[in-house]
PDB file of N, CA and C in Angstrom:
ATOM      1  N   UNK A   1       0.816  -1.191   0.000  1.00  0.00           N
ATOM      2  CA  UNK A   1       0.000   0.000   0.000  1.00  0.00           C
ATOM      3  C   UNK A   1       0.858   1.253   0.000  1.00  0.00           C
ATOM      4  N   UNK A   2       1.990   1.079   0.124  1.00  0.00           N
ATOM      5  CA  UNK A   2       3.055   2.722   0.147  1.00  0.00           C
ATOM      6  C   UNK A   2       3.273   2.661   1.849  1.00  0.00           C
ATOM      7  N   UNK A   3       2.520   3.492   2.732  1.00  0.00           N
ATOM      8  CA  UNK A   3       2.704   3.619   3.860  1.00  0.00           C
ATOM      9  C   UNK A   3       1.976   2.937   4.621  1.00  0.00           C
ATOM     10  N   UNK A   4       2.730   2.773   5.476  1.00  0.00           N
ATOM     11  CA  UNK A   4       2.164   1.809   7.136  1.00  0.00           C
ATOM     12  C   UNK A   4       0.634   1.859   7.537  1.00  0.00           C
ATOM     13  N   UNK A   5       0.696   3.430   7.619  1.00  0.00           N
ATOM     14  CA  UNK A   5      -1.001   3.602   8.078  1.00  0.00           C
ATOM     15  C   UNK A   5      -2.043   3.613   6.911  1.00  0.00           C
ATOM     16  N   UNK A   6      -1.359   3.320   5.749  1.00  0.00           N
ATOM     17  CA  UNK A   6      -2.623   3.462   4.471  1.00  0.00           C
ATOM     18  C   UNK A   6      -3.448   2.004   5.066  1.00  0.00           C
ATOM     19  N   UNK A   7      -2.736   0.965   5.307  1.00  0.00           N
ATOM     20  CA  UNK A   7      -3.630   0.178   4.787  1.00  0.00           C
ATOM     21  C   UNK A   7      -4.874   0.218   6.213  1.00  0.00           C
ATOM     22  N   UNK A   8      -4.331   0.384   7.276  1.00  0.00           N
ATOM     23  CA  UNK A   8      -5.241   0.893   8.655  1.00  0.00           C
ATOM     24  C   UNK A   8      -6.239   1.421   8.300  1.00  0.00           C
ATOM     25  N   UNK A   9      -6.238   2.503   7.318  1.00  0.00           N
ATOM     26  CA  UNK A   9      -7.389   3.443   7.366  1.00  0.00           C
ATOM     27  C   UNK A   9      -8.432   3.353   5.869  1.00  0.00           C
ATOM     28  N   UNK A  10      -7.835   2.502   5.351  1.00  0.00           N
ATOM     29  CA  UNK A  10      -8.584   1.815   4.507  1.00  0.00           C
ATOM     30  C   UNK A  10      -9.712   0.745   4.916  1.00  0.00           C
ATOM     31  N   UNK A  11      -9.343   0.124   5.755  1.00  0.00           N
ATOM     32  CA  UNK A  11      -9.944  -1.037   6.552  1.00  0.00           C
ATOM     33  C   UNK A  11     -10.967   0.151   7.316  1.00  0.00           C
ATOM     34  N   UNK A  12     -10.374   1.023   8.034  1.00  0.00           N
ATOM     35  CA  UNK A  12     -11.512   2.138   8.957  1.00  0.00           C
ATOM     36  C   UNK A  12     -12.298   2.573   7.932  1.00  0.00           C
ATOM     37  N   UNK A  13     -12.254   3.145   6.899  1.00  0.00           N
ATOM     38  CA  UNK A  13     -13.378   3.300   5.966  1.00  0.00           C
ATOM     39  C   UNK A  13     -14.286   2.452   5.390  1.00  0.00           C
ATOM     40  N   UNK A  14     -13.461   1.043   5.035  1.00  0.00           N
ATOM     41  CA  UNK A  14     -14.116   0.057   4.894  1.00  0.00           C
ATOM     42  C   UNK A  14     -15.275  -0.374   5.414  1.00  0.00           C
ATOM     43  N   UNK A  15     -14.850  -0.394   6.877  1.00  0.00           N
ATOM     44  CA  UNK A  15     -15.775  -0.743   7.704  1.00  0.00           C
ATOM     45  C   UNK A  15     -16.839  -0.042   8.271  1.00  0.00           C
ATOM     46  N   UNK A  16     -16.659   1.652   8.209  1.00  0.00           N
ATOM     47  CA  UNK A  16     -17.827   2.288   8.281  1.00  0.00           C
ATOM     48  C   UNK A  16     -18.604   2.025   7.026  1.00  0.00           C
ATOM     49  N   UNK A  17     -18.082   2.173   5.545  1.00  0.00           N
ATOM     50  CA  UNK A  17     -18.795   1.620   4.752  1.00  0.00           C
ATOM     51  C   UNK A  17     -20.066   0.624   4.734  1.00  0.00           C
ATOM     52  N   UNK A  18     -18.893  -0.551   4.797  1.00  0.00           N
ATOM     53  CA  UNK A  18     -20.171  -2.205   5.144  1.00  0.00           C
ATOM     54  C   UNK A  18     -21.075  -1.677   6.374  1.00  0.00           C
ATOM     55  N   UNK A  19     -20.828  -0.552   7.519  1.00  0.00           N
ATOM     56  CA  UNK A  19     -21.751  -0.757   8.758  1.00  0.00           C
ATOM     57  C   UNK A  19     -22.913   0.120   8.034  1.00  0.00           C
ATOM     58  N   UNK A  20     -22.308   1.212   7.437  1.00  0.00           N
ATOM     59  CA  UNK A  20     -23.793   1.889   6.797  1.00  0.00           C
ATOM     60  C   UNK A  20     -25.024   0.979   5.302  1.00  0.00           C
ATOM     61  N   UNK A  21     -23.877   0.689   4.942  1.00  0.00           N
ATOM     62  CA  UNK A  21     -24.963  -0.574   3.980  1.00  0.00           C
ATOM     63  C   UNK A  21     -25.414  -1.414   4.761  1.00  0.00           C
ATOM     64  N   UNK A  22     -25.163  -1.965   5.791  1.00  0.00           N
ATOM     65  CA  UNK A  22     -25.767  -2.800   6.628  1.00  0.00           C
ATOM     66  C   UNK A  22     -26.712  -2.021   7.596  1.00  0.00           C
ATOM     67  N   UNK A  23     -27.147  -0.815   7.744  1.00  0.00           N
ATOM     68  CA  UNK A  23     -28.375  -0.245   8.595  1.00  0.00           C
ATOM     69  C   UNK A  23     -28.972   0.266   7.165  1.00  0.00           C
ATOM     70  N   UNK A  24     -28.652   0.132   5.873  1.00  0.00           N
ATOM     71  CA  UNK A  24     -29.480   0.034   4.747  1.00  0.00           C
ATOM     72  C   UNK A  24     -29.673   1.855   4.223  1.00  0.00           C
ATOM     73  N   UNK A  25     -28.485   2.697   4.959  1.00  0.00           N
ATOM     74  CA  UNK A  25     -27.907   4.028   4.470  1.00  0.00           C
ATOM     75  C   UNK A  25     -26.631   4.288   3.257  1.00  0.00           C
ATOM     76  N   UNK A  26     -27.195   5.133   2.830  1.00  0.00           N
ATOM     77  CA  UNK A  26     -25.936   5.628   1.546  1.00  0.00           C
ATOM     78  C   UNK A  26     -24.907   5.946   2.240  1.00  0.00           C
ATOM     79  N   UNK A  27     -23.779   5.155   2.243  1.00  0.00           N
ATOM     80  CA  UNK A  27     -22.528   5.751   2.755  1.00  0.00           C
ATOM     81  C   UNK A  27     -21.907   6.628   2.585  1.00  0.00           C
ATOM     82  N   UNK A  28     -21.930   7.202   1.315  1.00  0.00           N
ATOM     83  CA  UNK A  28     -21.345   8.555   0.568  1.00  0.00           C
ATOM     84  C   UNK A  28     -22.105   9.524   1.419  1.00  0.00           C
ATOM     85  N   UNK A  29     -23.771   9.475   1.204  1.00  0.00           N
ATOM     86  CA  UNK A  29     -24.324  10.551   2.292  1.00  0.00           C
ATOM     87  C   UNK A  29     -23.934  10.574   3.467  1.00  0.00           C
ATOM     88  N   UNK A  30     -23.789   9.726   3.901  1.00  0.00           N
ATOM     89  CA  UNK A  30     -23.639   9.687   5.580  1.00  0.00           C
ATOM     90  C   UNK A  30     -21.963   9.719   5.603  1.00  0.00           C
ATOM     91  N   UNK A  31     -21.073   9.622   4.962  1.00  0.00           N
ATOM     92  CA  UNK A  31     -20.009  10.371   5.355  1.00  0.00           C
ATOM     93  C   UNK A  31     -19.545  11.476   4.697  1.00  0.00           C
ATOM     94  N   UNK A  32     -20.690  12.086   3.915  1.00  0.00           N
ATOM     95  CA  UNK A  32     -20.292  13.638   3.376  1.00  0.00           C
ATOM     96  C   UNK A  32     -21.084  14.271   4.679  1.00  0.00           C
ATOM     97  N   UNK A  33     -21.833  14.001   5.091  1.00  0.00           N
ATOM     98  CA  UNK A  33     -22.418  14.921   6.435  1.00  0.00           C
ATOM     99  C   UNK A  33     -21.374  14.532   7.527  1.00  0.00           C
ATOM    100  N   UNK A  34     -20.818  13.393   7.446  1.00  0.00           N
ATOM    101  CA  UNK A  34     -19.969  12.765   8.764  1.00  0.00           C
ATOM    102  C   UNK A  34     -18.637  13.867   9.042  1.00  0.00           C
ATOM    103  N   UNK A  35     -17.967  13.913   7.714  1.00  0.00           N
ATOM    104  CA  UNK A  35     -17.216  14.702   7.356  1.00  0.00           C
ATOM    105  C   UNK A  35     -17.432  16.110   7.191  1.00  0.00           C
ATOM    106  N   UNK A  36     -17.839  16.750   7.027  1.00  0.00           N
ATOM    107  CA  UNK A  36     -18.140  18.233   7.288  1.00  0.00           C
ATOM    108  C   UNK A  36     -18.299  18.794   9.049  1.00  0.00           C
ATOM    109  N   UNK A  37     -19.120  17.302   9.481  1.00  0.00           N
ATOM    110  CA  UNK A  37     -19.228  17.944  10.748  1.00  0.00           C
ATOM    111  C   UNK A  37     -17.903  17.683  11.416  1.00  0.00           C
ATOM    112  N   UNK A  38     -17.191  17.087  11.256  1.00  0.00           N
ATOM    113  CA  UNK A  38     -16.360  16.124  12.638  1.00  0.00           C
ATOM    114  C   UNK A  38     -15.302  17.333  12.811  1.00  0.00           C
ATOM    115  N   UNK A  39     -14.736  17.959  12.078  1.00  0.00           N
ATOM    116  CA  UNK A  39     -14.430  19.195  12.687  1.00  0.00           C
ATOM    117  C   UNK A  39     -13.960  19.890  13.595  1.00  0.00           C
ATOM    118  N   UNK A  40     -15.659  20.211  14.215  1.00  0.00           N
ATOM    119  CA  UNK A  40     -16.656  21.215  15.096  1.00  0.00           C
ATOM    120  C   UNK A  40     -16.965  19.701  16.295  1.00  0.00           C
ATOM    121  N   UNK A  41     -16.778  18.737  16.286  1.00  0.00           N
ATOM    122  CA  UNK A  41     -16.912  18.065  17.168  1.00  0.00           C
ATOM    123  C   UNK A  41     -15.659  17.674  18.259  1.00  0.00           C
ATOM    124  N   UNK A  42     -16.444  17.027  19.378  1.00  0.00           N
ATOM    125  CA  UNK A  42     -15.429  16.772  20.288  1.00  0.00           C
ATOM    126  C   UNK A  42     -15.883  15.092  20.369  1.00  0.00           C
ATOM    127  N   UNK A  43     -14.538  15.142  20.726  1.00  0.00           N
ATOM    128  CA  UNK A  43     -14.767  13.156  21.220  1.00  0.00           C
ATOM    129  C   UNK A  43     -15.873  12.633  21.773  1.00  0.00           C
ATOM    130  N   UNK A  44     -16.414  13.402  22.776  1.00  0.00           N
ATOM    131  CA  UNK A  44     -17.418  12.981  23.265  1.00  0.00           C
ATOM    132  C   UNK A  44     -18.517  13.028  22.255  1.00  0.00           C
ATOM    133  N   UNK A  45     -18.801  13.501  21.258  1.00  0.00           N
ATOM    134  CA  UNK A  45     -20.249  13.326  20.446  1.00  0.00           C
ATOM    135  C   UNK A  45     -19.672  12.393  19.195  1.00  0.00           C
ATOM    136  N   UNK A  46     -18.611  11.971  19.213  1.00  0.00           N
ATOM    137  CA  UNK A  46     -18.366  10.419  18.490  1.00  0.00           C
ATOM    138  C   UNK A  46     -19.529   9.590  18.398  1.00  0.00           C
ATOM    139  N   UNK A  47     -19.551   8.834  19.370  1.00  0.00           N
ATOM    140  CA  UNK A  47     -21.009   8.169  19.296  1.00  0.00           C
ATOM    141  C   UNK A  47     -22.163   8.202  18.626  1.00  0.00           C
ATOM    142  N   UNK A  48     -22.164   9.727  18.247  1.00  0.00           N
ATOM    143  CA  UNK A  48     -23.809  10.961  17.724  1.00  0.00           C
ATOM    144  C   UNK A  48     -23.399  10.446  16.104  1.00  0.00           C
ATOM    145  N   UNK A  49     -22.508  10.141  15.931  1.00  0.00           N
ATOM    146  CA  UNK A  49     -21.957   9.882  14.269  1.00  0.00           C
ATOM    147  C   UNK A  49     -21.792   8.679  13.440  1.00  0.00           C
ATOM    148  N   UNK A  50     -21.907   7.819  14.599  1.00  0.00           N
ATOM    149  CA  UNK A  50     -21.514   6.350  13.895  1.00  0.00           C
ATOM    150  C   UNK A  50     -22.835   5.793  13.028  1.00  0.00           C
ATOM    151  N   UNK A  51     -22.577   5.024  12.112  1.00  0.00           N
ATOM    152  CA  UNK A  51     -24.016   5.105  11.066  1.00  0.00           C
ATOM    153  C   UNK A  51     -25.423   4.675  11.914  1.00  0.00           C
ATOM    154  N   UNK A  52     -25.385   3.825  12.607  1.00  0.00           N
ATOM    155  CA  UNK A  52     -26.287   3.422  13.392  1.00  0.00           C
ATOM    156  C   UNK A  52     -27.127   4.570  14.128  1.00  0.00           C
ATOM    157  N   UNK A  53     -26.665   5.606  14.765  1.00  0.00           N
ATOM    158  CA  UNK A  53     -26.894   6.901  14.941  1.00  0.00           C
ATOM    159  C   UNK A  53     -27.215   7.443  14.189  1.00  0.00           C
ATOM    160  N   UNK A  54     -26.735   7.616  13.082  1.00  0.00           N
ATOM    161  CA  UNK A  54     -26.639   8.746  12.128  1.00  0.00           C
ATOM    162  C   UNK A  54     -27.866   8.501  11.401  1.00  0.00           C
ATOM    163  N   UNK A  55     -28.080   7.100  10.885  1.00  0.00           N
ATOM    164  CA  UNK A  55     -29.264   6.371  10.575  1.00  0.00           C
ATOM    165  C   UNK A  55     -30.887   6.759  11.264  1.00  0.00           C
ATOM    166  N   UNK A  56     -30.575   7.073  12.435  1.00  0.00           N
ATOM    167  CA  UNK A  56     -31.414   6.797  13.488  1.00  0.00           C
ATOM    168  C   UNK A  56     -31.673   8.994  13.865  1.00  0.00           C
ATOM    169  N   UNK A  57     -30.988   9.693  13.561  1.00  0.00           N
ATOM    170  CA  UNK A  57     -31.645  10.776  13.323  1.00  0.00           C
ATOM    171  C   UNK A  57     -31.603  11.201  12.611  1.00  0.00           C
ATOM    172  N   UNK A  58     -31.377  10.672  11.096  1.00  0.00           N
ATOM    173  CA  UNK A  58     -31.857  10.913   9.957  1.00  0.00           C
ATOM    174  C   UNK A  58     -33.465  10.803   9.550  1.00  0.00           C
ATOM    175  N   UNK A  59     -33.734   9.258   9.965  1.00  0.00           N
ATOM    176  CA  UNK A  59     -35.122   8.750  10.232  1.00  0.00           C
ATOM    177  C   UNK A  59     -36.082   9.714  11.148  1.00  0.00           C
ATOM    178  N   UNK A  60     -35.505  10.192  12.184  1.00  0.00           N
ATOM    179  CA  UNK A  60     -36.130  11.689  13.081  1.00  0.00           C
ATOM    180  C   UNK A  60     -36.312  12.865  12.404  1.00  0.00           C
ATOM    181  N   UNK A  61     -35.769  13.148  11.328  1.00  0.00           N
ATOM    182  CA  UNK A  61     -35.619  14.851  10.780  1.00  0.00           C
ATOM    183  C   UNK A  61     -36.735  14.275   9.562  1.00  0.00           C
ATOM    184  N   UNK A  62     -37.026  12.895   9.072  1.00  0.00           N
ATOM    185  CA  UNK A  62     -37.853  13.108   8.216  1.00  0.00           C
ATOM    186  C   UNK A  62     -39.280  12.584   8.607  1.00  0.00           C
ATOM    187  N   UNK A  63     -39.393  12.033   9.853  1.00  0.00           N
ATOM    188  CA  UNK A  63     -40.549  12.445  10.702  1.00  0.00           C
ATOM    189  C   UNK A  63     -40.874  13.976  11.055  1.00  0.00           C
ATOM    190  N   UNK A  64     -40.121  14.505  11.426  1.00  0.00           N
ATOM    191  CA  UNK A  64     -40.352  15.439  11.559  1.00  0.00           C
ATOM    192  C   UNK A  64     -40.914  16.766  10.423  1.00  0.00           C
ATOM    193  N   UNK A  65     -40.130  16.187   9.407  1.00  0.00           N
ATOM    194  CA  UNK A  65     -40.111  16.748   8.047  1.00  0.00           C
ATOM    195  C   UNK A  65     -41.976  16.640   7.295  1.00  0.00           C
ATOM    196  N   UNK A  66     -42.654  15.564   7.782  1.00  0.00           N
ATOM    197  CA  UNK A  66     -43.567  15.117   7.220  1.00  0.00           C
ATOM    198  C   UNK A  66     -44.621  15.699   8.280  1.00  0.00           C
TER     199      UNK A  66
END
C-alpha cells in the first residue's frame, strides 16, 4: 500500500462503509455529512456519528419533516 497507516485506514473506511450498507444508508451521504461535521466536534459526540446513529436521526428529521 506505500505507507504503514494506508492500509489501517482503509480497513476504517471500509468498515464504516459495510456498517452503513448494513443499517441500509448511503454511505457517501452519511459520510459527506460525517465529514463536514467532525471538525466542530469533540470526542465525546463520536457516538452521535456512527451510522447506526446517524441512521437513526436521519429517520427523526424526516418524521419530523412530514
Amino acid at each position: 500500500m506505500g505507507h504503514a497507516g494506508v492500509g489501517e485506514r482503509g480497513a476504517i473506511i471500509s468498515t464504516i462503509i459495510e456498517s452503513c450498507r448494513r443499517q441500509q444508508i448511503d454511505p457517501i451521504a452519511t459520510l459527506r455529512d460525517v465529514l463536514t461535521r467532525l471538525p466542530t466536534m469533540t470526542n465525546w459526540q463520536i457516538k452521535d456519528i456512527t451510522p447506526q446513529a446517524w441512521a437513526q436521526a436521519q429517520k427523526q428529521v424526516q418524521r419530523q419533516a412530514a
